[in-house]
Protein backbone atom coordinates (compact mmCIF):
# COMPACT_ATOMS: atom_id res chain seq x y z
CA UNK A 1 73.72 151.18 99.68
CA UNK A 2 73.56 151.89 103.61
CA UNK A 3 77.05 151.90 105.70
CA UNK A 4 76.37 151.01 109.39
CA UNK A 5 78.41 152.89 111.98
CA UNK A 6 80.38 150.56 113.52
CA UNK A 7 80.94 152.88 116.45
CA UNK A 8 77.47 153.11 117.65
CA UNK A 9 76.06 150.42 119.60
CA UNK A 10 71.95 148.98 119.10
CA UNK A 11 69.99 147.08 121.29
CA UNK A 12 66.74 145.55 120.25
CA UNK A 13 63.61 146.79 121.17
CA UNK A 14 60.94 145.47 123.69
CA UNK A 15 59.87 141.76 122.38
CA UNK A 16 62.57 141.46 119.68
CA UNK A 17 63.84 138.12 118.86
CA UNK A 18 67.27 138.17 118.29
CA UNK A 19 68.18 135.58 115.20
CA UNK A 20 71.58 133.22 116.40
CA UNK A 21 74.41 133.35 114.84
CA UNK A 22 74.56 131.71 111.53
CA UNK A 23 76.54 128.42 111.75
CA UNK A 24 78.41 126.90 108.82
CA UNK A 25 76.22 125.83 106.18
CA UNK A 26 76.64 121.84 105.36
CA UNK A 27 76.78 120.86 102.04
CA UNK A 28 73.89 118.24 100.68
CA UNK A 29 75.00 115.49 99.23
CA UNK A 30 73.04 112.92 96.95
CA UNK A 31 72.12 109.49 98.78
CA UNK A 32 73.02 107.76 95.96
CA UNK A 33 75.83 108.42 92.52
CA UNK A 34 76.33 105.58 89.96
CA UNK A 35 80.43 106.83 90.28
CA UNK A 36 81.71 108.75 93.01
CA UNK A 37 85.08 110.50 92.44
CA UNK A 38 87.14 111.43 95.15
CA UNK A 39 89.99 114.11 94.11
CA UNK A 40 89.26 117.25 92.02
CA UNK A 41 92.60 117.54 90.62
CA UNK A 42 94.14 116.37 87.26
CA UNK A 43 92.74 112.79 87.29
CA UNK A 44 89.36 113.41 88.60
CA UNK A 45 88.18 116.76 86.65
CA UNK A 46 89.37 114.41 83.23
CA UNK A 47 87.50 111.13 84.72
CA UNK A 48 84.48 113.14 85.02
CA UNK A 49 84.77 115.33 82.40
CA UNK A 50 85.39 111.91 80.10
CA UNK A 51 82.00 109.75 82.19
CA UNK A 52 79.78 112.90 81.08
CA UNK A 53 80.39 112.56 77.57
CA UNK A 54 80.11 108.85 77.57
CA UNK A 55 76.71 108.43 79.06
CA UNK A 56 73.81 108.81 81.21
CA UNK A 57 75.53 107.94 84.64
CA UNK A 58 75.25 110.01 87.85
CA UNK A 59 78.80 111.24 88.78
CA UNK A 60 80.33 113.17 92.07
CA UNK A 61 83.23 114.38 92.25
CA UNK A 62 84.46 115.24 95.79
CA UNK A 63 87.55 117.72 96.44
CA UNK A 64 88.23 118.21 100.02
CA UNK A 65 90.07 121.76 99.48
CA UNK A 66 88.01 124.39 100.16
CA UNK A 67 90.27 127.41 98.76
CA UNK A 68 91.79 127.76 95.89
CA UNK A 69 94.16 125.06 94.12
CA UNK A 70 97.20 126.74 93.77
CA UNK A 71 98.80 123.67 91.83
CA UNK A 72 99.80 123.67 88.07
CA UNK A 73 101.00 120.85 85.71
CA UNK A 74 102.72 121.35 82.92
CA UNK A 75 103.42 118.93 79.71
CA UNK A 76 104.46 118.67 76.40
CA UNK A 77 100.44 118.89 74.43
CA UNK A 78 99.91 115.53 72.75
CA UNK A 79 96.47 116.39 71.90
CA UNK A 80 94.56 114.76 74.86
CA UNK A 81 93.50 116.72 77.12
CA UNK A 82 90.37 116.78 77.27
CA UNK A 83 89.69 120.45 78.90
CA UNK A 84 92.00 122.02 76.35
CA UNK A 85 90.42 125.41 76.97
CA UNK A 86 91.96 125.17 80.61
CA UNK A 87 95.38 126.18 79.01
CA UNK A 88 97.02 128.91 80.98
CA UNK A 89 99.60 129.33 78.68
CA UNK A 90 101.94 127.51 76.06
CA UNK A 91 105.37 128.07 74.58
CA UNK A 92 107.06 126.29 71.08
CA UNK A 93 110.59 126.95 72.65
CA UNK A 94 112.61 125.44 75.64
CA UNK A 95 115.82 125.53 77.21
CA UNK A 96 117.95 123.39 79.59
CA UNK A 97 120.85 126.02 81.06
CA UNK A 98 124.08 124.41 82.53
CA UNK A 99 127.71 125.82 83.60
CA UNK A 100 128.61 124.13 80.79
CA UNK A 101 126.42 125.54 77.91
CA UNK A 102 122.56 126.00 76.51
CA UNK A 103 120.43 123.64 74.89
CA UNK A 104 117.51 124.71 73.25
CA UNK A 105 114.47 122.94 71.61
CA UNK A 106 111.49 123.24 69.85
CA UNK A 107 108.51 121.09 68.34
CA UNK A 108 105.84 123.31 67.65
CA UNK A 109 103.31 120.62 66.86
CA UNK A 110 103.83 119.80 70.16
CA UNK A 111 103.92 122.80 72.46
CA UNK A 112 105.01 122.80 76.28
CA UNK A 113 101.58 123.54 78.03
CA UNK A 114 101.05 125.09 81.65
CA UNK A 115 97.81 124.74 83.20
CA UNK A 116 96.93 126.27 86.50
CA UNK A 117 94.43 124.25 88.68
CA UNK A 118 91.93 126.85 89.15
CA UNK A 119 92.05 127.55 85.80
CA UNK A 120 91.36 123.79 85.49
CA UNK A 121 88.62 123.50 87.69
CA UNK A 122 86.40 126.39 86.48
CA UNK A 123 86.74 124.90 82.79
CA UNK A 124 85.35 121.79 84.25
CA UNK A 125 83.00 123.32 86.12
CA UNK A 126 81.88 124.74 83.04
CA UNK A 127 81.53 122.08 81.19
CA UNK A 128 79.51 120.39 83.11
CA UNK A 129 77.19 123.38 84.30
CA UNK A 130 74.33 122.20 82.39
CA UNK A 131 74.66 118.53 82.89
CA UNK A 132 72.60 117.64 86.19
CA UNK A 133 74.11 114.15 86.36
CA UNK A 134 77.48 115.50 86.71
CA UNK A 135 78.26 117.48 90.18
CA UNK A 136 81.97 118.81 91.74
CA UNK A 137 81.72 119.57 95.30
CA UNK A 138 84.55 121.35 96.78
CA UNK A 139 85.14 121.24 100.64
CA UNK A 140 83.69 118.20 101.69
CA UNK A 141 87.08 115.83 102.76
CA UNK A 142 86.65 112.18 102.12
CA UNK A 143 87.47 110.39 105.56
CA UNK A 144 86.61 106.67 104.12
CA UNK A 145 85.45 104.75 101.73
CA UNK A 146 83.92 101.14 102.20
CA UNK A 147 81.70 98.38 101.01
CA UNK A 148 78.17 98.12 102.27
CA UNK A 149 76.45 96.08 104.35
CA UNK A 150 74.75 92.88 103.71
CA UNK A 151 71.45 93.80 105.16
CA UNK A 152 71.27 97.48 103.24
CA UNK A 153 69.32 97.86 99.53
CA UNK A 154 72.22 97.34 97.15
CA UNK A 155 74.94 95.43 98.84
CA UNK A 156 76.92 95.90 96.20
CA UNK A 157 77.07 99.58 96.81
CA UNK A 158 79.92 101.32 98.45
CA UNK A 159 79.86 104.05 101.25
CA UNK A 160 81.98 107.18 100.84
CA UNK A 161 81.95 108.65 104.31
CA UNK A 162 82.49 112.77 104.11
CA UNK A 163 82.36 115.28 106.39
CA UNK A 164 79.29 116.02 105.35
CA UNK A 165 77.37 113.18 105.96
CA UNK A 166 77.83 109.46 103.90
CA UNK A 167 77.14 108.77 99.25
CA UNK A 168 76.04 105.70 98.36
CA UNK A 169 77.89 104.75 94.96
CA UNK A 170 78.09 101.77 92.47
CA UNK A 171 81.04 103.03 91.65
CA UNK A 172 84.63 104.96 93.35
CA UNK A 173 87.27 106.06 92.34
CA UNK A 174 90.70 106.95 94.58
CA UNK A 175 91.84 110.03 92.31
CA UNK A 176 93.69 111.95 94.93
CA UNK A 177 97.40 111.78 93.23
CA UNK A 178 100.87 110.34 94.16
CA UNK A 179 101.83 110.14 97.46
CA UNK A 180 105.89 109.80 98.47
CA UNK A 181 106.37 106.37 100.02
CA UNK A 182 108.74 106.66 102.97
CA UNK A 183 110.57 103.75 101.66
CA UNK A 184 111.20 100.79 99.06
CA UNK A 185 111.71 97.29 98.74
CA UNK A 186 115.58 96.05 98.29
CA UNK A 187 117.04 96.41 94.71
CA UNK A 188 114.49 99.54 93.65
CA UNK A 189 115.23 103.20 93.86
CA UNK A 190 113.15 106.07 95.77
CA UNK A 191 114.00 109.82 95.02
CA UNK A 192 111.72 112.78 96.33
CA UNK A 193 111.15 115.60 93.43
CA UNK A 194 110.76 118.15 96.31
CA UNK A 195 109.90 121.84 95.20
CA UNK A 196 108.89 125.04 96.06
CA UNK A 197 107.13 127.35 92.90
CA UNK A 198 106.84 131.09 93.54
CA UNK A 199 104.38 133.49 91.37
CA UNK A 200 106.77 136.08 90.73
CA UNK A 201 105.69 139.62 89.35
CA UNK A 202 108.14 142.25 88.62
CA UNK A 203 108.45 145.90 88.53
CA UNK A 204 109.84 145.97 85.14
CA UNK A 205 109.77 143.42 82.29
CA UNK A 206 112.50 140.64 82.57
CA UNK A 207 110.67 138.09 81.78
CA UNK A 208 111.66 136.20 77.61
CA UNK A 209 107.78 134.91 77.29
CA UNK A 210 109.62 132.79 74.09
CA UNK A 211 111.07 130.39 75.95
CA UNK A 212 110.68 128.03 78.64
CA UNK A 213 113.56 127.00 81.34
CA UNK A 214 112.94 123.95 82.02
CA UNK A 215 116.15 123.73 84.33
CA UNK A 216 118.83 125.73 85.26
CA UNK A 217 121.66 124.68 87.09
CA UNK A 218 123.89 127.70 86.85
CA UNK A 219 125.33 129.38 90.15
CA UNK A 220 125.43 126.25 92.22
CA UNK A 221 127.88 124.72 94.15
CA UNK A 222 128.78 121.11 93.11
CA UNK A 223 127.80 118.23 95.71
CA UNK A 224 125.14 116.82 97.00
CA UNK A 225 121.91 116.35 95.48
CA UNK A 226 120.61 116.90 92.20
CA UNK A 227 118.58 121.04 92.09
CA UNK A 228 117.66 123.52 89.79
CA UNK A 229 115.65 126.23 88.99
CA UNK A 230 112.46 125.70 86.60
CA UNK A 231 110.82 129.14 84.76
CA UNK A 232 107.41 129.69 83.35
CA UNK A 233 107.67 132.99 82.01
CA UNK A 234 104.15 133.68 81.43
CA UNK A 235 104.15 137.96 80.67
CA UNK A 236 107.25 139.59 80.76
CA UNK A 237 106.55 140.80 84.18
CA UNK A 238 104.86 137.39 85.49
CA UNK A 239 106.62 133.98 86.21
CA UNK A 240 106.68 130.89 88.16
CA UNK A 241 110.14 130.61 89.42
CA UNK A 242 110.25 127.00 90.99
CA UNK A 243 113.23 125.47 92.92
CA UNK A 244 113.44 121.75 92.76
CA UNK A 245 115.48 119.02 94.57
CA UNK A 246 115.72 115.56 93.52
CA UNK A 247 116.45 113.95 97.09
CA UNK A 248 116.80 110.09 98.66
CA UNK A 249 116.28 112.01 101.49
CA UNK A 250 113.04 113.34 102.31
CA UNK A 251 113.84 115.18 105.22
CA UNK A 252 116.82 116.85 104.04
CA UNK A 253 117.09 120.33 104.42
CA UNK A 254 117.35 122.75 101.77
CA UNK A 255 115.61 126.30 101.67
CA UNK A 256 114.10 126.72 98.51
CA UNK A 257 112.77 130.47 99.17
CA UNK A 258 116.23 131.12 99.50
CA UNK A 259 117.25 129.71 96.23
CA UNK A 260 114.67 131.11 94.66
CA UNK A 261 115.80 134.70 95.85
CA UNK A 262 119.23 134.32 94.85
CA UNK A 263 118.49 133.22 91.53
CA UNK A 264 115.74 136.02 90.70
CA UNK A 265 118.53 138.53 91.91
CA UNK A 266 121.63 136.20 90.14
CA UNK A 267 120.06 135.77 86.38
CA UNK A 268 117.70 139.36 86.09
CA UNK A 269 119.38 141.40 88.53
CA UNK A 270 116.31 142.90 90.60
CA UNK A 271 116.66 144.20 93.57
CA UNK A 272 114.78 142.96 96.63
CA UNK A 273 112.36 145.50 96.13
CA UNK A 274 111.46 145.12 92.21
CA UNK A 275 109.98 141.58 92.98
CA UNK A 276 107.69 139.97 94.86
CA UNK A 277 105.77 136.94 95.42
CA UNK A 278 102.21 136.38 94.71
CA UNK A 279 101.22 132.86 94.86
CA UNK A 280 102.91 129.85 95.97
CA UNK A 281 102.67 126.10 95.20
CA UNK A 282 104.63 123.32 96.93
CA UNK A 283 104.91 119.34 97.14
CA UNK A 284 106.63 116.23 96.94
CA UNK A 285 106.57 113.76 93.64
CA UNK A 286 107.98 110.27 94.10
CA UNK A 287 110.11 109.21 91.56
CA UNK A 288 110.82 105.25 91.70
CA UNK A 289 111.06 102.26 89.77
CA UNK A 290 108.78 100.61 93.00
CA UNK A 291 104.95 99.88 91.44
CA UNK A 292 102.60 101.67 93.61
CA UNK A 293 100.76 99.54 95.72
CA UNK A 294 96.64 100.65 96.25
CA UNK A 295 95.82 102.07 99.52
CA UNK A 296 94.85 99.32 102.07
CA UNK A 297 92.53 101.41 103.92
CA UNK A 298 90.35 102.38 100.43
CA UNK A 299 90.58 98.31 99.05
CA UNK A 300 86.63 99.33 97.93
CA UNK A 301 87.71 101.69 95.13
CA UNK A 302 89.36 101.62 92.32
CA UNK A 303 92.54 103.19 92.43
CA UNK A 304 94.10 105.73 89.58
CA UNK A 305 98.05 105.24 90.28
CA UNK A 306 101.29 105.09 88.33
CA UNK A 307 100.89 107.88 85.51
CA UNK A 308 103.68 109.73 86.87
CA UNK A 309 106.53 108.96 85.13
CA UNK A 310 109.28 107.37 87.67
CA UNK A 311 112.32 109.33 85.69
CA UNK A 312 110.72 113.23 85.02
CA UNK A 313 108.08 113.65 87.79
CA UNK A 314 105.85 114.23 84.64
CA UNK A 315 102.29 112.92 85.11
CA UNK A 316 99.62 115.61 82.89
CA UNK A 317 99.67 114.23 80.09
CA UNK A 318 99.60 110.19 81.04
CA UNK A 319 97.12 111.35 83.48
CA UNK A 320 94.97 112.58 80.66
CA UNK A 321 94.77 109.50 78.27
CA UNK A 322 94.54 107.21 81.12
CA UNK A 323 91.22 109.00 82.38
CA UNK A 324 89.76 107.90 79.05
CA UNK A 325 90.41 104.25 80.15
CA UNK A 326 89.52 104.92 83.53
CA UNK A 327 86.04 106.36 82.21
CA UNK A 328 84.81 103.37 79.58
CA UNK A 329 85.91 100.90 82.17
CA UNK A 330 83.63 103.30 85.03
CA UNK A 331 80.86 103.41 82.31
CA UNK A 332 81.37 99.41 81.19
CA UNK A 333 80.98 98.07 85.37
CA UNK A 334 84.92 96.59 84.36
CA UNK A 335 87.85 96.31 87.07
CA UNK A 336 89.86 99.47 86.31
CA UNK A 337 93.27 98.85 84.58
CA UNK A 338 96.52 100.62 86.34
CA UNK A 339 98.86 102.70 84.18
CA UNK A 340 101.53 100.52 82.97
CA UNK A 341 104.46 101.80 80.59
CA UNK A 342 105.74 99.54 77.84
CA UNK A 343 108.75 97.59 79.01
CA UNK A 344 111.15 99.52 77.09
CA UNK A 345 110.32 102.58 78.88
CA UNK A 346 110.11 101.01 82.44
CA UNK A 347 113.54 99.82 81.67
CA UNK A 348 115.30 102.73 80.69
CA UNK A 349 113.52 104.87 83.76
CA UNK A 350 114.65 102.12 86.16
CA UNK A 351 118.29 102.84 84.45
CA UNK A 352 118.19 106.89 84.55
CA UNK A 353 117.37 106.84 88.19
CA UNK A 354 119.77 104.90 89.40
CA UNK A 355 122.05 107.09 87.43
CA UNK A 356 120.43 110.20 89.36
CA UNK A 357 120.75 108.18 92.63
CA UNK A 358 124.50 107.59 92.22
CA UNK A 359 126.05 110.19 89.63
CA UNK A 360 123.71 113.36 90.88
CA UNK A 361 127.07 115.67 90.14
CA UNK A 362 127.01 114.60 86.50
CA UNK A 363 122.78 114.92 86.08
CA UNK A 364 123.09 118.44 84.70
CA UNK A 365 125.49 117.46 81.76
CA UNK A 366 123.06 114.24 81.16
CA UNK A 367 119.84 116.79 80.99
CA UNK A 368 122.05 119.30 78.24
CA UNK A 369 122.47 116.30 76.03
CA UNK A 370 119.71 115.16 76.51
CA UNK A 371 117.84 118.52 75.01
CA UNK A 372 120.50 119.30 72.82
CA UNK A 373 119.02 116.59 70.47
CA UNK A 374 115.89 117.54 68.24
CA UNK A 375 112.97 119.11 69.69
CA UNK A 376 110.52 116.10 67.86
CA UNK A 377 112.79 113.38 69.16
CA UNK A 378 112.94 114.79 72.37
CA UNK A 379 109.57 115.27 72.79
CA UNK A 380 108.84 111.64 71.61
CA UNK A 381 110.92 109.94 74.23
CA UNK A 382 109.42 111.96 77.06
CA UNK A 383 105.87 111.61 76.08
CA UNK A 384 106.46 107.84 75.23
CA UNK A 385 105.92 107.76 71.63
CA UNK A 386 109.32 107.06 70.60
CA UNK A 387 110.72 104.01 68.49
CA UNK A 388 113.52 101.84 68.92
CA UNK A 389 115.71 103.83 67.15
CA UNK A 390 114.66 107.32 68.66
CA UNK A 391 115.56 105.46 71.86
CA UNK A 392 119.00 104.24 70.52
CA UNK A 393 119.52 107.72 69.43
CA UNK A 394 119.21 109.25 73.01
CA UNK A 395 121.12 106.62 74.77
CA UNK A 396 123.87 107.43 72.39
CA UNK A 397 123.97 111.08 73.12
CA UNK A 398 124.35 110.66 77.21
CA UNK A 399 127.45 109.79 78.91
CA UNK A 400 128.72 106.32 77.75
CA UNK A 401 130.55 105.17 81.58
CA UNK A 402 128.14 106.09 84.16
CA UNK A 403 125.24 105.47 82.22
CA UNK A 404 127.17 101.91 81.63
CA UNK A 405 127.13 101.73 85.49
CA UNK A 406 123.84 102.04 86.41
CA UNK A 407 122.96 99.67 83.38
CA UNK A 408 124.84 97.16 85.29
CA UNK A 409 123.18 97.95 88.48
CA UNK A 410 120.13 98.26 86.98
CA UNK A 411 120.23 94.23 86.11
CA UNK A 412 121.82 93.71 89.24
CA UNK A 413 119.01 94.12 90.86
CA UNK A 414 116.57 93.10 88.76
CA UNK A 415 118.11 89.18 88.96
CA UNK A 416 117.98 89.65 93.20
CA UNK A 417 114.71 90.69 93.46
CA UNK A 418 113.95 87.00 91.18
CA UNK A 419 115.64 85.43 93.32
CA UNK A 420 113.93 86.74 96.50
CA UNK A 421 110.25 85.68 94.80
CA UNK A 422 111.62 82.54 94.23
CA UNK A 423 110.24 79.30 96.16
C-alpha cells in the first residue's frame, strides 16, 4: 500500500494525456419491468419481497434516497412480516408512564418488534440477491409516472420517468408512504403525529432492555397539545428516545431536541456529558378519519394508501399483510384493492380522535387505562383482531363522559356529511 505526499506537487510528462475528472456515474435502468415499484420503504421492500415468491415477473423497485434510511417502525409481531430476519430487536414487556401511575403489559406470543430501515433493506436485498428478476435501485428519484403513448409498442405500458433516464412497466405501484394533508373536509378530524427520535448511547448503563415505554407523560406541564416521550431501550447503553406531539396544528412550534434533553437528564439523571446522540429520525404521520385520496399527478399507478391506522400512527404491521394483497393482485393483472378497516374499527378511531382533538389534557389517563387492561386484549384491539366483546371491554375501561362526548360528535358529523352528498 503506497501513501502519496500530498505536499508535493506532479506534473505530467512530455505527451501525457491527462484523464478528466470522473463525473457521476448514472445508474442503468431496464427498458422494460412487468411491475415497477416506486418507494423502498416498508410497503415496497414487502411488495417485492411478496411478487418474487409468487412468480416469474420482472420487478424494480426504485428508492430515491441515496444514504442511509434512518427510519424505523415498530409493531406488535402478528406473524406477517415477511422479512422477519430484519428484526432489530423485540421486547415481551411494555409500559405506558403517567403522573398518575404505571401500566404495564405483556403478550409474549405477540412481542413489540422494532425494525430499523437499513436493517430492512439489506434483508431484502438479500433475499433477493440471487433472483435476477427482482432489482432495488437506490438513488434514482421518481419525478413521474404516466401512461404511454398510442403510437409506442405496448400502449398499455406506463412510463416511470427517473432521474436516470425513463422504465417502461406493465405494472406501478405508488409505495412512497403517508403524506400529512394540509387540511380536511367539514365534519372529519386531522391531527399531525409530529416527532423527533434520537439514537441515544450512554456512558454508563441506564438503559431496562425488559421493557418498552411506549409513552411517558411525566414532567410536563398540563395544556396544550397531546406529547410524550417514546423509549426503545435496545442495550442498556443504547436507546431511541423519541419525542412526539399529536398536533391540529402543523406548524406549531415545539422543540423536541429540547424535550428530549430534559427528559434523558429528568428520568436517568446523566449529565450533559454522559450522553450523546448518534442517529436521528424525524417526520410527520397523519392521523384522520379523512380516506386518503390517490395522488392526481400519479392517476397511472396503483396506489398503496390507508394502512396507517387513523387513531395510533401505527402502520408496520397493516402494511405487511396488505403487501400480500397488493402482490397477487400485481401478479393476477387485477385493480389493486385500498386498505380498508372493518367498520367497527373505523368507527371507534373516528371516536378516539375526536376525543384527542378536544380532551388532549385527559389523553394520558385514557392511554393508562387503556394498557392497564391485559396484554392479549390489548394487543388484539390495536392489531385489529379483537371481538365484540374485547371491544366492549376497552370502551368500558376509558373515561365514561368525554368519551360520551366525542361519541356524540362523532355521529354528529357523520349525519352532516349525508346530508352534504345528498341531491
Amino acid at each position: 500500500m503506497s501513501v502519496a505526499d500530498t505536499g508535493t506537487t506532479t506534473t505530467p510528462g512530455a505527451g501525457a494525456r491527462v484523464a478528466p475528472a470522473p463525473g457521476p456515474v448514472r445508474t442503468t435502468l431496464p427498458e422494460r419491468v412487468d411491475v415497477a415499484v416506486v418507494g423502498g420503504g416498508c410497503s415496497g421492500l414487502s411488495t417485492a419481497v411478496r411478487l418474487a415468491a409468487l412468480g416469474d415477473r420482472s420487478v424494480l423497485v426504485l428508492e430515491g434516497r441515496a444514504t442511509p434510511d434512518p427510519r424505523s417502525w415498530c409493531s406488535w409481531d402478528d406473524g406477517t412480516d415477511p422479512l422477519p430476519e430484519a428484526r432489530s430487536a423485540s421486547w415481551d414487556r411494555w409500559e405506558v408512564r403517567t403522573e398518575d401511575g404505571t401500566s404495564v403489559g405483556s403478550d409474549p406470543d405477540h412481542p413489540y418488534v422494532l425494525v430499523r430501515a437499513s436493517d430492512r433493506s439489506a434483508a431484502a436485498a438479500s433475499r433477493v440477491a440471487s433472483d435476477g428478476r427482482v432489482r432495488i435501485v437506490r438513488g434514482t428519484p421518481v419525478a413521474a409516472v404516466r401512461r404511454s403513448d398510442a403510437d409506442t409498442t405496448d400502449d398499455r405500458d406506463v412510463v416511470v420517468h427517473t432521474t436516470d433516464g425513463p422504465v417502461r412497466a406493465g405494472r406501478v405501484l405508488d409505495a412512497r408512504g403517508p403524506r400529512c394533508p394540509t387540511d380536511v373536509p367539514a365534519g372529519r378530524v386531522l391531527l399531525h403525529q409530529r416527532f423527533v427520535g434520537r439514537w441515544v448511547t450512554t456512558s454508563r448503563p441506564v438503559f431496562d432492555t425488559t421493557t418498552v415505554t411506549l409513552m411517558d407523560f411525566g414532567g410536563q406541564e398540563p395544556g396544550g397539545p397531546v406529547r410524550f416521550v417514546y423509549v426503545l431501550p435496545v442495550t442498556p447503553t443504547e436507546a431511541l428516545v423519541e419525542s412526539t406531539l399529536f398536533t391540529p396544528d402543523p406548524a406549531e412550534a415545539f422543540d423536541h431536541e429540547d424535550h428530549v434533553a430534559r427528559y434523558v437528564s429528568r428520568r436517568w439523571g446523566l449529565r450533559a456529558d454522559e450522553w450523546h446522540v448518534t442517529d436521528e429520525e424525524r417526520g410527520c404521520i397523519p392521523m384522520t378519519d379523512t380516506p386518503a385520496p390517490p395522488d392526481a399527478r400519479w392517476a397511472a399507478a396503483d396506489t398503496v394508501t390507508g394502512t396507517t391506522r387513523p387513531s395510533s400512527g401505527y402502520g408496520f404491521a397493516r402494511s405487511n399483510r396488505h403487501s400480500a394483497v397488493v402482490a397477487r393482485h400485481l401478479v393476477d393483472g387485477t385493480p389493486v384493492p385500498a386498505f380498508s378497516d372493518r367498520f367497527r374499527t373505523r368507527f371507534l378511531d373516528a371516536v378516539f380522535l375526536r376525543f384527542l382533538r378536544d380532551r388532549p389534557e385527559q389523553a394520558a389517563e385514557a392511554f393508562r387505562r387503556l394498557f392497564a387492561l391485559p396484554g392479549p386484549l390489548v394487543v388484539r384491539f390495536l392489531s385489529e383482531r379483537s371481538s365484540v366483546a374485547d371491544d366492549l371491554r376497552i370502551v368500558l375501561a376509558l373515561q365514561k363522559r368525554p368519551f360520551l362526548a366525542a361519541l356524540v360528535r362523532t355521529l354528529a358529523d357523520a349525519v352532516a356529511r349525508r346530508r352534504e352528498v345528498r341531491p
